[in-house]
N, C-alpha and C. Protein backbone atom coordinates (compact mmCIF):
# COMPACT_ATOMS: atom_id res chain seq x y z
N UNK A 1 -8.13 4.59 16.46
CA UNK A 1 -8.25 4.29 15.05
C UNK A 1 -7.33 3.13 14.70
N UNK A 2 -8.43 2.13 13.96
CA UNK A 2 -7.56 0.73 13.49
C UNK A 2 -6.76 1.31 12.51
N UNK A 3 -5.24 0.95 11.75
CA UNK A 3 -4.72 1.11 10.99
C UNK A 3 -3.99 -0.07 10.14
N UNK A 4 -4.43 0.05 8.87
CA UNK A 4 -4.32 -1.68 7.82
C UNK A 4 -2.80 -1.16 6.98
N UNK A 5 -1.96 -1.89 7.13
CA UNK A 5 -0.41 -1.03 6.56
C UNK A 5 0.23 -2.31 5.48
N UNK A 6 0.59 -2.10 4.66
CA UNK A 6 1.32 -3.05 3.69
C UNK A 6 2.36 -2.43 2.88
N UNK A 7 3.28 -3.01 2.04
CA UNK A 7 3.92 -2.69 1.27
C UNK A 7 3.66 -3.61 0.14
N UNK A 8 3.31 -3.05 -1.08
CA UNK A 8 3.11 -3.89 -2.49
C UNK A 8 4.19 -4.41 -3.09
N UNK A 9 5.13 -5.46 -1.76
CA UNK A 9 6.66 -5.83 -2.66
C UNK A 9 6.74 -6.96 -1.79
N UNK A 10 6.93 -8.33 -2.33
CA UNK A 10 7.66 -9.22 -1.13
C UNK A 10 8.79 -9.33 -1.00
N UNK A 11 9.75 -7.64 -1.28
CA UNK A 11 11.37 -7.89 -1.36
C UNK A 11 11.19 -8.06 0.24
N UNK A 12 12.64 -8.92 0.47
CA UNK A 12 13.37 -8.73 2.15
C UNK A 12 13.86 -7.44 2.38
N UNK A 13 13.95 -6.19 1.42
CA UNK A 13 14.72 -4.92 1.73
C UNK A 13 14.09 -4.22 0.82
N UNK A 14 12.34 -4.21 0.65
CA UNK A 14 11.57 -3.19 0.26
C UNK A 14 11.69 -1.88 0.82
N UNK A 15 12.22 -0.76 -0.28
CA UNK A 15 12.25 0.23 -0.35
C UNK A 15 10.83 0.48 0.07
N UNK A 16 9.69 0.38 -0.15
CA UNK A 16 8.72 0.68 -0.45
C UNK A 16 7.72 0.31 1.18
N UNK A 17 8.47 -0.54 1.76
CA UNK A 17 8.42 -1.08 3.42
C UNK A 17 8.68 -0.29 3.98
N UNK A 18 10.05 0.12 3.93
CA UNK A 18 10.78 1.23 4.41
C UNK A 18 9.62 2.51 4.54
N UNK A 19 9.66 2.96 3.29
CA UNK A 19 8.39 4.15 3.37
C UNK A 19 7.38 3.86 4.29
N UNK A 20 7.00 2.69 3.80
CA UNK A 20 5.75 2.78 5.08
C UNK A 20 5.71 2.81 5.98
N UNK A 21 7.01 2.03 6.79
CA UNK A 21 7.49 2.17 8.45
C UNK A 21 7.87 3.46 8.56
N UNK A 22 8.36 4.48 7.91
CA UNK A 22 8.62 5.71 8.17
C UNK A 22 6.99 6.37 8.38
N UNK A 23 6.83 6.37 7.81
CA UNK A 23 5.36 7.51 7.81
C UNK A 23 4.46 6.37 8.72
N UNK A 24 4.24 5.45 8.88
CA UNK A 24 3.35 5.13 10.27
C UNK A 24 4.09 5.63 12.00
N UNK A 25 5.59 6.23 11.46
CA UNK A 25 6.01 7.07 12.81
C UNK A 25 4.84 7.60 12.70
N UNK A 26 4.52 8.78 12.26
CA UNK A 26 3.39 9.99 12.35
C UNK A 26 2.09 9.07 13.02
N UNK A 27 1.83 8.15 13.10
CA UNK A 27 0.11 7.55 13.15
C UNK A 27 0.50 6.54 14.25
N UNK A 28 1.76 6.81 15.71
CA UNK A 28 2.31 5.98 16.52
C UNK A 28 0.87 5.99 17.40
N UNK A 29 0.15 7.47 17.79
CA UNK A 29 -0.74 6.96 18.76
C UNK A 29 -2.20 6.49 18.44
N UNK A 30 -1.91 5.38 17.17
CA UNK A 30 -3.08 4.70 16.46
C UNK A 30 -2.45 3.18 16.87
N UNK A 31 -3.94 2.34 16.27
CA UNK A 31 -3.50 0.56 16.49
C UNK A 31 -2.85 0.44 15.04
N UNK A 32 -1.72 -0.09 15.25
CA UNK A 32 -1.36 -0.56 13.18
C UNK A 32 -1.19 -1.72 13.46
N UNK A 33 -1.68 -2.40 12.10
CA UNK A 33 -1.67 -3.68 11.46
C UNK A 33 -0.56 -3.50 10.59
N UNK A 34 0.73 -3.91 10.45
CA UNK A 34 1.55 -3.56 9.45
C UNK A 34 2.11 -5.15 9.03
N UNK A 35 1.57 -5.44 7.65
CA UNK A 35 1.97 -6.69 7.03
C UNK A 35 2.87 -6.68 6.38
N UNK A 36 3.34 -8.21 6.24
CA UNK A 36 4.38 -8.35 5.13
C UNK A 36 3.88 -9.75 4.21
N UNK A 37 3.40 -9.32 2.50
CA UNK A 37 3.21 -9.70 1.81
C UNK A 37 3.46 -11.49 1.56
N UNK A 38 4.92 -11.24 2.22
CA UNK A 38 5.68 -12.77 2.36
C UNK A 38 4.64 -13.72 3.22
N UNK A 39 3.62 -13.10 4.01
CA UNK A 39 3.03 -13.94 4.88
C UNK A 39 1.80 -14.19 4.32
N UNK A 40 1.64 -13.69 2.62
CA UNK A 40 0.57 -14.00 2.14
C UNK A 40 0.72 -14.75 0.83
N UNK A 41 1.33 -15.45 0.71
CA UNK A 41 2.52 -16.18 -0.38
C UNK A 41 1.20 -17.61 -0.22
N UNK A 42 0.82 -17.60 -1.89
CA UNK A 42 -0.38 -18.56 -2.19
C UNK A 42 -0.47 -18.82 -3.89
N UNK A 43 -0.68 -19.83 -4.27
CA UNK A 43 -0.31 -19.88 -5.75
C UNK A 43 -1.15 -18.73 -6.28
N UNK A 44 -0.69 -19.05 -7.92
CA UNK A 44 -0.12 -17.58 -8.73
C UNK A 44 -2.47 -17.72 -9.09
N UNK A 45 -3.42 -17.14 -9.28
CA UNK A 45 -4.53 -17.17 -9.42
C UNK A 45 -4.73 -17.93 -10.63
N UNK A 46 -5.55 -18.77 -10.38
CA UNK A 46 -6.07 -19.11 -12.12
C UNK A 46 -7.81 -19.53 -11.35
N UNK A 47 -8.51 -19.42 -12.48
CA UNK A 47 -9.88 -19.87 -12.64
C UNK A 47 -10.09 -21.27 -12.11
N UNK A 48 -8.90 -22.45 -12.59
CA UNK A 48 -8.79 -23.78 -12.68
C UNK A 48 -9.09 -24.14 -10.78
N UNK A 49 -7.59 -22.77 -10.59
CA UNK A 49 -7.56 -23.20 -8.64
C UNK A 49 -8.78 -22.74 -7.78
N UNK A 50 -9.22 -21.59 -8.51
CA UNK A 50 -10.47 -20.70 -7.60
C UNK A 50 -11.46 -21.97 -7.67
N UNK A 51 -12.00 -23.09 -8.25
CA UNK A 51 -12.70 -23.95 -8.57
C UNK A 51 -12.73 -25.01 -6.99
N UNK A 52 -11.48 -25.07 -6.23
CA UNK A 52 -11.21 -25.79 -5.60
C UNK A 52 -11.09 -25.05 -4.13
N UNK A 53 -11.68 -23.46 -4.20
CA UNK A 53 -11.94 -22.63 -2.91
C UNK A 53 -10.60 -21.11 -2.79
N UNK A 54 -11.06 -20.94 -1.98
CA UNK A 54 -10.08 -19.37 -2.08
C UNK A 54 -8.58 -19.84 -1.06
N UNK A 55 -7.44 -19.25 -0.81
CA UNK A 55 -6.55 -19.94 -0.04
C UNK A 55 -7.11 -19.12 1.23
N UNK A 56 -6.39 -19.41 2.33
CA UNK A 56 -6.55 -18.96 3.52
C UNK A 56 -6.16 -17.25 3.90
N UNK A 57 -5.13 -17.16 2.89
CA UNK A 57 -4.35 -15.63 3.15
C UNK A 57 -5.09 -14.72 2.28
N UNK A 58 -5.85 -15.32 0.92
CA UNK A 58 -6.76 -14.24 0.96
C UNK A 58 -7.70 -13.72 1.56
N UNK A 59 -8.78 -14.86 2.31
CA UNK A 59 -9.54 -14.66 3.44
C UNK A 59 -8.84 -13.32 4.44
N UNK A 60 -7.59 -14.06 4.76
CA UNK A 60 -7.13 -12.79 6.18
C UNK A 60 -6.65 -11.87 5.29
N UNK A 61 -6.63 -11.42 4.63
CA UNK A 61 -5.98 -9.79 3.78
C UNK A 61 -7.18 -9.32 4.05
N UNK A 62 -8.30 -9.70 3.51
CA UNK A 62 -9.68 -8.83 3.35
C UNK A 62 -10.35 -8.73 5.50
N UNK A 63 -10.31 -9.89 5.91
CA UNK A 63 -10.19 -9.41 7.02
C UNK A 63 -9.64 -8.51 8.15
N UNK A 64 -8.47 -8.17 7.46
CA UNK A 64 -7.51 -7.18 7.85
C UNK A 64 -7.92 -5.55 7.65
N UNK A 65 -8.44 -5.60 6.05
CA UNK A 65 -8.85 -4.35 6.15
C UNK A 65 -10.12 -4.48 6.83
N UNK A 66 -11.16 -5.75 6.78
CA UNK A 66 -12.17 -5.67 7.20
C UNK A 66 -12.17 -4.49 8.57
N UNK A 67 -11.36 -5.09 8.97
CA UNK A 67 -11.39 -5.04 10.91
C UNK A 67 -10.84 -3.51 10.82
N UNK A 68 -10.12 -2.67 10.12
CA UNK A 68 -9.62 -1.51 9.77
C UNK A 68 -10.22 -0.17 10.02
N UNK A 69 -9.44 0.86 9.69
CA UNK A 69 -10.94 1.76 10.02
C UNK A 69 -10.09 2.70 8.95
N UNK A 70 -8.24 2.51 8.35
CA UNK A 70 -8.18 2.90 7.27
C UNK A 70 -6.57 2.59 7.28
N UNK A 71 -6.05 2.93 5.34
CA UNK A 71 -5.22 1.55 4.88
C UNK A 71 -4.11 2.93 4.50
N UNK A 72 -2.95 2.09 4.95
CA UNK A 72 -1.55 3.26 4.38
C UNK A 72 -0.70 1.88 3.95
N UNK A 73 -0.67 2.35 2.31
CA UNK A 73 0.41 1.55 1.57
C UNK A 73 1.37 2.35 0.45
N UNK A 74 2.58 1.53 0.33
CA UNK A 74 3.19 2.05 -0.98
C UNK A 74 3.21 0.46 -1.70
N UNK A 75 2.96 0.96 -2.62
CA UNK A 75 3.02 -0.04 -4.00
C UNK A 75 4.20 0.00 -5.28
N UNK A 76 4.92 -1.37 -4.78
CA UNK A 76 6.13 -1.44 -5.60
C UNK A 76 5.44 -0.98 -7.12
N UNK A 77 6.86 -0.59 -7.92
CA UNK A 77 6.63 -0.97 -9.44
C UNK A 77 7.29 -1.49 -10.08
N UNK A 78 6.81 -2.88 -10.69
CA UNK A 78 7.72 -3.47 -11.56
C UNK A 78 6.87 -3.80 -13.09
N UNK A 79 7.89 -3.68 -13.74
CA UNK A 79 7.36 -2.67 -15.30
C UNK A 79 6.63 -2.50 -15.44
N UNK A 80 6.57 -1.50 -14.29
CA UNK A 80 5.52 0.15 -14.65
C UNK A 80 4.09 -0.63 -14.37
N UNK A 81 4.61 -1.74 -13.79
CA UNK A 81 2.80 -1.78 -12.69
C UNK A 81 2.59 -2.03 -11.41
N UNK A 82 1.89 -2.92 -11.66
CA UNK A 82 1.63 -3.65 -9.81
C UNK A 82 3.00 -4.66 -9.81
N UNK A 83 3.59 -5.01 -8.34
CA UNK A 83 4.44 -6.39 -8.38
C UNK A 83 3.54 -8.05 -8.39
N UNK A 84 4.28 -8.63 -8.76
CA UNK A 84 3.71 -10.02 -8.99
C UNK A 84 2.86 -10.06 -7.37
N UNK A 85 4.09 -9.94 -6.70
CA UNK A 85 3.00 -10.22 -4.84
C UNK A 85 2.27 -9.67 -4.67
N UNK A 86 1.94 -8.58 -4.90
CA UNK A 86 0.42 -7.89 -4.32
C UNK A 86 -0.34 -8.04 -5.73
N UNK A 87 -0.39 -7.84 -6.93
CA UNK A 87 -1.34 -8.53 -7.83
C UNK A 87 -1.70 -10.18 -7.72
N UNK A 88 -1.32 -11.15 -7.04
CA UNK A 88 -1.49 -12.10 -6.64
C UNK A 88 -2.40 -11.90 -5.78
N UNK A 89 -2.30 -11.22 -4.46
CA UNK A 89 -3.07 -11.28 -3.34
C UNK A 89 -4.78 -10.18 -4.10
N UNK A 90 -4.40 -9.29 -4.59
CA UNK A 90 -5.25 -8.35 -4.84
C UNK A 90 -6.17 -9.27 -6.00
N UNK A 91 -5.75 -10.12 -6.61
CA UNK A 91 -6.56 -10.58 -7.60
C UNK A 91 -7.26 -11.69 -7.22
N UNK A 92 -6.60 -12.97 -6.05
CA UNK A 92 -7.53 -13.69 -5.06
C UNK A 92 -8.60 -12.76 -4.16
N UNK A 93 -8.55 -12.24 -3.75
CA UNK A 93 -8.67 -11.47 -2.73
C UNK A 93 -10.04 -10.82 -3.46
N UNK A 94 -10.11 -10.02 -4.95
CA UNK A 94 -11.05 -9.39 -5.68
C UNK A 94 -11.98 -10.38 -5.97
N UNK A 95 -11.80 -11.71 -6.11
CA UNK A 95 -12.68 -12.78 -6.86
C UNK A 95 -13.89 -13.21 -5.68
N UNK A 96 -13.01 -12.64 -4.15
CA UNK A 96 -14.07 -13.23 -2.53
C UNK A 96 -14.94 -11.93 -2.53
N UNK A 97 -14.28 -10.71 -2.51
CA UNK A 97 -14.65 -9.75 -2.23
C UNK A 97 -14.55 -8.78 -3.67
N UNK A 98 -15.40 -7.96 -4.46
CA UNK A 98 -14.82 -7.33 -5.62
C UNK A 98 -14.37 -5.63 -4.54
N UNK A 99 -15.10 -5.48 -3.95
CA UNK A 99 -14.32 -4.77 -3.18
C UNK A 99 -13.97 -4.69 -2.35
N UNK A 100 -12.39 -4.95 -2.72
CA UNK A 100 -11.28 -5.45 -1.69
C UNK A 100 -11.11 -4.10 -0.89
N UNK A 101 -11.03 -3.06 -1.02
CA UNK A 101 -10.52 -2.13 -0.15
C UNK A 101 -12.07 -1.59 0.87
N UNK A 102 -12.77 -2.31 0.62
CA UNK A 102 -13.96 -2.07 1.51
C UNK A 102 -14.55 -0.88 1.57
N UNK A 103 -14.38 0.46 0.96
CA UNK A 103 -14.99 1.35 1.03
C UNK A 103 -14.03 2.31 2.07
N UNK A 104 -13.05 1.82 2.46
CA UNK A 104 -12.06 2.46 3.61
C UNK A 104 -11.27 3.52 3.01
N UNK A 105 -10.54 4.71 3.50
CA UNK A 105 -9.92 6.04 3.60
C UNK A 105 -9.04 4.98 3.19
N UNK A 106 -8.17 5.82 2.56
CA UNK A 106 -6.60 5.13 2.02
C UNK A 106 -5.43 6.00 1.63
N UNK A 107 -4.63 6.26 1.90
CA UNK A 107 -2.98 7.03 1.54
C UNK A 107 -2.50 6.15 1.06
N UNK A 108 -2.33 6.72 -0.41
CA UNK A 108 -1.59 5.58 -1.34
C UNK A 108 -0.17 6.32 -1.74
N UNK A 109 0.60 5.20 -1.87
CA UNK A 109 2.27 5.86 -1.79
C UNK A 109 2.62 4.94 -2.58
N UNK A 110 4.03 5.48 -3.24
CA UNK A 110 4.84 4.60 -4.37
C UNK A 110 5.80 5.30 -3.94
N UNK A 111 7.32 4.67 -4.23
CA UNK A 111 8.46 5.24 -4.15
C UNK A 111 9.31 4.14 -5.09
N UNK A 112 10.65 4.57 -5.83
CA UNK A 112 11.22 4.07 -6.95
C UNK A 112 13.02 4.51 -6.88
N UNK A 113 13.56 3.93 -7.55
CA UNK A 113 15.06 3.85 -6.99
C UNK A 113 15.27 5.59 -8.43
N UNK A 114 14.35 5.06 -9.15
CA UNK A 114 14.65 6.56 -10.49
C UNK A 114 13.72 7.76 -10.51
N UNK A 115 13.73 8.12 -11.17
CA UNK A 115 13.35 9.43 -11.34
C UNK A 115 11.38 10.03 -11.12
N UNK A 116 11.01 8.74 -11.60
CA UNK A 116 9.80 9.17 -11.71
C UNK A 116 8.81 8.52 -10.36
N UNK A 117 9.83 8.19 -9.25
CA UNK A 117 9.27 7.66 -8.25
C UNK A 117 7.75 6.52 -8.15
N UNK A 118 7.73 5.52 -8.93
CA UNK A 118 6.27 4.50 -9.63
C UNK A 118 5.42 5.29 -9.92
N UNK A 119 5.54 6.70 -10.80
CA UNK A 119 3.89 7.06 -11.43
C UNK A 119 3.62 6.23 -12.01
N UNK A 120 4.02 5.58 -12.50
CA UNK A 120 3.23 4.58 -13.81
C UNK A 120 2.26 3.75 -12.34
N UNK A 121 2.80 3.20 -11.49
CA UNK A 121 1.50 2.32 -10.84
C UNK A 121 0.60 2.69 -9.74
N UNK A 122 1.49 4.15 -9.84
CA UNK A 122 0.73 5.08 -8.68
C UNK A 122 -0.41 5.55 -10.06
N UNK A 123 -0.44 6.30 -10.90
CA UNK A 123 -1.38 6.26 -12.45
C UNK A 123 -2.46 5.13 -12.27
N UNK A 124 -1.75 3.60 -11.97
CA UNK A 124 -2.56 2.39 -11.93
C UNK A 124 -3.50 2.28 -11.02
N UNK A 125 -3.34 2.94 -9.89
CA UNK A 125 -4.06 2.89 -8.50
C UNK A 125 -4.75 3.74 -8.21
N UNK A 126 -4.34 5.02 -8.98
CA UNK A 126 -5.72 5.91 -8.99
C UNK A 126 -7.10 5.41 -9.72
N UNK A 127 -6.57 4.74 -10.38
CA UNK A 127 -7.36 5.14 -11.58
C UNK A 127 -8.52 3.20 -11.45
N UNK A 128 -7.46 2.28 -10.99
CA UNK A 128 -8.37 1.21 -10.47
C UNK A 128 -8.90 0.82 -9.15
N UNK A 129 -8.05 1.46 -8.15
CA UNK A 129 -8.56 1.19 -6.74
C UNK A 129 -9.66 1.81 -6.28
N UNK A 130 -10.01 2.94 -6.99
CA UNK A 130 -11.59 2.97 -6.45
C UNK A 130 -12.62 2.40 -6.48
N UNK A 131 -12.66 1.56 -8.06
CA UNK A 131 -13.39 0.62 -8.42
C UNK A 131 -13.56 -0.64 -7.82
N UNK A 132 -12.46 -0.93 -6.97
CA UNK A 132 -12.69 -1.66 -6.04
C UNK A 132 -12.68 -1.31 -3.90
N UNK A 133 -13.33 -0.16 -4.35
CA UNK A 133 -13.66 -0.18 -3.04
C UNK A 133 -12.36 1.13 -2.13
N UNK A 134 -11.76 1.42 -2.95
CA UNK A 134 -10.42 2.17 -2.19
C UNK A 134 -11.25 3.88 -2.63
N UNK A 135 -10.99 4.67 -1.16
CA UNK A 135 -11.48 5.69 -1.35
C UNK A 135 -9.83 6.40 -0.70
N UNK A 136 -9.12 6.67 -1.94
CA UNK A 136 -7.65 7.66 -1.95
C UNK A 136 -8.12 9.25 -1.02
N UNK A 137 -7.44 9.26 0.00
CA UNK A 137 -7.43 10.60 0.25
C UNK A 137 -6.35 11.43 0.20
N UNK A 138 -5.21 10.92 -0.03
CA UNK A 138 -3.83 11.41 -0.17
C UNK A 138 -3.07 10.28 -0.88
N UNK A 139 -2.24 11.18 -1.70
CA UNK A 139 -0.80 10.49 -2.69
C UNK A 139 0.13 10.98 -2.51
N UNK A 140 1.11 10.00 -2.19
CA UNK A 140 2.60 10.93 -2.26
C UNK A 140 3.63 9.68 -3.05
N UNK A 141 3.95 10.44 -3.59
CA UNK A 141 5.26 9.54 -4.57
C UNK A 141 6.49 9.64 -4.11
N UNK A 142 7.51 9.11 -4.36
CA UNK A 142 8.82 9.61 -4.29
C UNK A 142 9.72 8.78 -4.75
N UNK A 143 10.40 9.98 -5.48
CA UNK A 143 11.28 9.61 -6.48
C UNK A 143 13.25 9.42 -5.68
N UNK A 144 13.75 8.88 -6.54
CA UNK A 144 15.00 8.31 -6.58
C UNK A 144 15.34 8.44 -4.91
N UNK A 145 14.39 6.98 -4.37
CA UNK A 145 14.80 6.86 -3.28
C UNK A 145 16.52 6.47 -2.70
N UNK A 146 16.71 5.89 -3.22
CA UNK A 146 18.70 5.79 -2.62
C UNK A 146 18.78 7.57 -2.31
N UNK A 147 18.21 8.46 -3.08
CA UNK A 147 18.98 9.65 -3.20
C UNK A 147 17.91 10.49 -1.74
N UNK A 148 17.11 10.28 -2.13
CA UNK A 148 16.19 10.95 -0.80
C UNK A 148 15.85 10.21 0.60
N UNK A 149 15.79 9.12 0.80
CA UNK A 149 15.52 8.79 1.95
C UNK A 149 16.71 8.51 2.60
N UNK A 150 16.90 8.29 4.32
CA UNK A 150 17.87 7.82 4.86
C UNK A 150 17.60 6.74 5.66
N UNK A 151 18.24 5.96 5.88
CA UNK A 151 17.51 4.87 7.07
C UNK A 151 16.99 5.13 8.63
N UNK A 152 17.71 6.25 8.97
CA UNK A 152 17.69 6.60 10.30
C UNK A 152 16.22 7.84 10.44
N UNK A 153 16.63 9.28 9.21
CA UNK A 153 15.86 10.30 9.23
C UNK A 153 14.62 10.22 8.33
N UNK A 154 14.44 8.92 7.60
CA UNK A 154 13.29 9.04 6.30
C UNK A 154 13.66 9.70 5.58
N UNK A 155 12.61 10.83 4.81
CA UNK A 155 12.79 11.72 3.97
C UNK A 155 13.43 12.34 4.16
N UNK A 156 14.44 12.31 3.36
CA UNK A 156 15.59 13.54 3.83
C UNK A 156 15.69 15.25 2.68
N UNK A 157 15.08 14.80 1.54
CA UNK A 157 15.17 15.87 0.51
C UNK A 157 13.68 16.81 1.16
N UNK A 158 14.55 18.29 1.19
CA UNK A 158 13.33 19.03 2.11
C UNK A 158 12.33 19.09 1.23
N UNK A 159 12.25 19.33 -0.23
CA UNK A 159 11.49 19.26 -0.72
C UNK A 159 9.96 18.13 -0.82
N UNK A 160 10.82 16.71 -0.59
CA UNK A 160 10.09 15.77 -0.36
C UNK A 160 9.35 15.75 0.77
N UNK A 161 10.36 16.00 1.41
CA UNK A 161 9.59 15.79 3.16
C UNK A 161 8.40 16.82 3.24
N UNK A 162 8.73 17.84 3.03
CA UNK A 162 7.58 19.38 3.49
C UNK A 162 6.14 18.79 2.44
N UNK A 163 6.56 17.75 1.16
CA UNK A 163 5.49 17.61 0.86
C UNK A 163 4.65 16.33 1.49
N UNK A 164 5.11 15.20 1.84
CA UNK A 164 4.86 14.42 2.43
C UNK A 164 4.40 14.74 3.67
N UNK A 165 4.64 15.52 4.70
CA UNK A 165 4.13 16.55 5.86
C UNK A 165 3.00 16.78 5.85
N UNK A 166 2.73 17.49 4.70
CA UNK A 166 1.36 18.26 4.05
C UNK A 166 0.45 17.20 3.92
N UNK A 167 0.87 15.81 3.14
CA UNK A 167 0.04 14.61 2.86
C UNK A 167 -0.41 14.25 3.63
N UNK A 168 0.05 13.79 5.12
CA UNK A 168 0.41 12.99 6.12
C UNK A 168 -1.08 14.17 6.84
N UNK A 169 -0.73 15.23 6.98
CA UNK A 169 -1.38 16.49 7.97
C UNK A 169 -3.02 16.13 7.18
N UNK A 170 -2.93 16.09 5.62
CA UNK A 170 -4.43 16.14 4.92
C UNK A 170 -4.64 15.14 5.18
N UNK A 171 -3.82 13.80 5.09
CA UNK A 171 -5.15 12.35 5.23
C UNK A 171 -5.50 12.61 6.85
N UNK A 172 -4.48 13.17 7.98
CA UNK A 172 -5.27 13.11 8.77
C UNK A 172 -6.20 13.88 8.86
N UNK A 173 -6.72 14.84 9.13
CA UNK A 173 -7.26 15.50 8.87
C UNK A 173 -8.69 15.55 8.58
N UNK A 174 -8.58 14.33 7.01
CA UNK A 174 -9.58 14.14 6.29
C UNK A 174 -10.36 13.33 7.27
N UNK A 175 -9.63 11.94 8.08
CA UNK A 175 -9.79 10.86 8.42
C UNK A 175 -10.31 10.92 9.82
N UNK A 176 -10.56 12.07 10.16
CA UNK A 176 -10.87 12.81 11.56
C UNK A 176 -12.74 13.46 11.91
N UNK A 177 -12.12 13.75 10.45
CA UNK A 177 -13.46 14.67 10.30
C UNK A 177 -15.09 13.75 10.20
């Protein structure tokens, strides 16, 4: 099984990276594609530029999942939505393809330094990524990462972890069947 991996942040010390390199431990005896946003860095979208062709990195995002067989991301939040870098790529990217997530299985994840771990754009992603093509089979959030994760063990709050376990056990699962 191909595996399409991103983090919705072009920080150099995405929390939200982090998550995802943790939980693709679990999916080691799969192929992963695991990107970094920074390598898809293309001006900001306007109508004016789409006039003059699509850039090159949106082409390979959609080829990425193309080639996929299914997508594990967490998606930064910055005020309480998508980050500028992946609404950049996701909004070139929608104008080639309207559905960008191709119809592919997807584990969608958010994690946040406070309390409410990105519901607000995990809220955003339920509720628009199907419409473009994202078929969610598992969510896991997590909240006040400084306080729950570790660099070495991941999830460290048992509570978090036993639920993330459960997530991890259902998308596979789902993605099997």
């Amino acid at each position: 099984m191909k595996i399409f991996a991103f983090a919705g942040s072009n920080s150099s010390t995405s929390i939200n990276k982090q998550l995802v390199k943790f939980v693709l431990k679990s999916f080691d005896e799969h192929e992963i594609n695991l990107i970094d946003l920074n390598d898809y860095d293309m001006p900001v979208f306007s109508v004016d530029l789409e006039k003059d062709g699509f850039p090159r990195e949106a082409q390979l995002f959609l080829e990425n999942i193309a080639a996929c067989d299914v997508i594990i991301c967490s998606l930064a939040e910055n005020n309480r939505s998508y980050s500028v870098a992946f609404k950049n790529v996701f909004d070139w990217a929608s104008r080639i393809n309207v559905k960008v997530f191709q119809d592919k299985p997807m584990l969608l994840m958010t994690t946040s330094p406070g309390g409410y771990g990105g519901g607000n754009v995990m809220a955003e992603a339920q509720k628009f990524f199907p419409q473009f093509g994202a078929i969610i089979k598992e969510t896991f959030s997590l909240p006040k990462f400084y306080e729950n994760f570790d660099q070495n063990n991941g999830v460290i709050s048992p509570e978090h972890s036993d639920t993330l376990k459960e997530r991890i056990a259902g998308f596979k699962k789902q993605i099997s069947a």
